[in-house]
Protein backbone atom coordinates (compact mmCIF):
# COMPACT_ATOMS: atom_id res chain seq x y z
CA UNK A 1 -48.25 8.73 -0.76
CA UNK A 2 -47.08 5.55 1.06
CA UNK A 3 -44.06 5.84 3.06
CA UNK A 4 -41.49 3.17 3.87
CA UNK A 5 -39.79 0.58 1.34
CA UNK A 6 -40.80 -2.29 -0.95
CA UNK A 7 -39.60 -5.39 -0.47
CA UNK A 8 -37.14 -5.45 -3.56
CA UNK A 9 -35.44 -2.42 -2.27
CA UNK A 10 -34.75 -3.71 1.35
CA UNK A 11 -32.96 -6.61 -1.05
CA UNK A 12 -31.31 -4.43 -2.91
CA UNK A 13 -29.57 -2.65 -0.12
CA UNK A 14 -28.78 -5.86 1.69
CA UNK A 15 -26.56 -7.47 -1.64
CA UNK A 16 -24.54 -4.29 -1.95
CA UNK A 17 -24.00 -4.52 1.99
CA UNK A 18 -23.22 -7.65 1.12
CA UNK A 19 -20.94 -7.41 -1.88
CA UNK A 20 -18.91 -4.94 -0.47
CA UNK A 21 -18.15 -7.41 3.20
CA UNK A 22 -17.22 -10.23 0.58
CA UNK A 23 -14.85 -7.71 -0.93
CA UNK A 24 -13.77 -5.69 2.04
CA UNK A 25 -13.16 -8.34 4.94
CA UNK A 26 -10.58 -10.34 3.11
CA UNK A 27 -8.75 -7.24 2.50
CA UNK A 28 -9.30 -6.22 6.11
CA UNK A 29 -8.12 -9.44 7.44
CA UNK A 30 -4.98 -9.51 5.16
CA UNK A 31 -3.81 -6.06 6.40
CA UNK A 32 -3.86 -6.92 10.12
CA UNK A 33 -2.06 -10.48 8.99
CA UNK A 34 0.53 -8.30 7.61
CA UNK A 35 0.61 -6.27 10.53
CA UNK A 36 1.33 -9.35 12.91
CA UNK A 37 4.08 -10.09 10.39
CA UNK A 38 5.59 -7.12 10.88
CA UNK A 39 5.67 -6.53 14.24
CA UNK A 40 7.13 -10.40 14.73
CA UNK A 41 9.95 -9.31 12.25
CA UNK A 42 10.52 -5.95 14.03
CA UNK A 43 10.70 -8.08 18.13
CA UNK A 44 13.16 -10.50 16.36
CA UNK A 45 15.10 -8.27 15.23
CA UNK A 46 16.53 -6.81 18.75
């Protein structure tokens, strides 16, 4: 039995890796935007 992967599976694992950066760093960067926001509002509020 041959060990290690094909070539199509290495691909496959590197567009779901992939796919789920395009979908979670967007959300990621729109929480710690939000966060900013919120911590402005909250210093200019004193």
């Amino acid at each position: 039995m041959k060990k290690g992967f094909t070539l199509i599976e290495l691909l496959a694992v590197i567009i779901i890796l992939a796919s789920i950066a395009l979908i979670s760093v967007p959300l990621i960067l729109n929480v710690i935007e939000d966060a900013k926001k919120g911590a402005f509002k909250i210093r200019h509020m004193e």
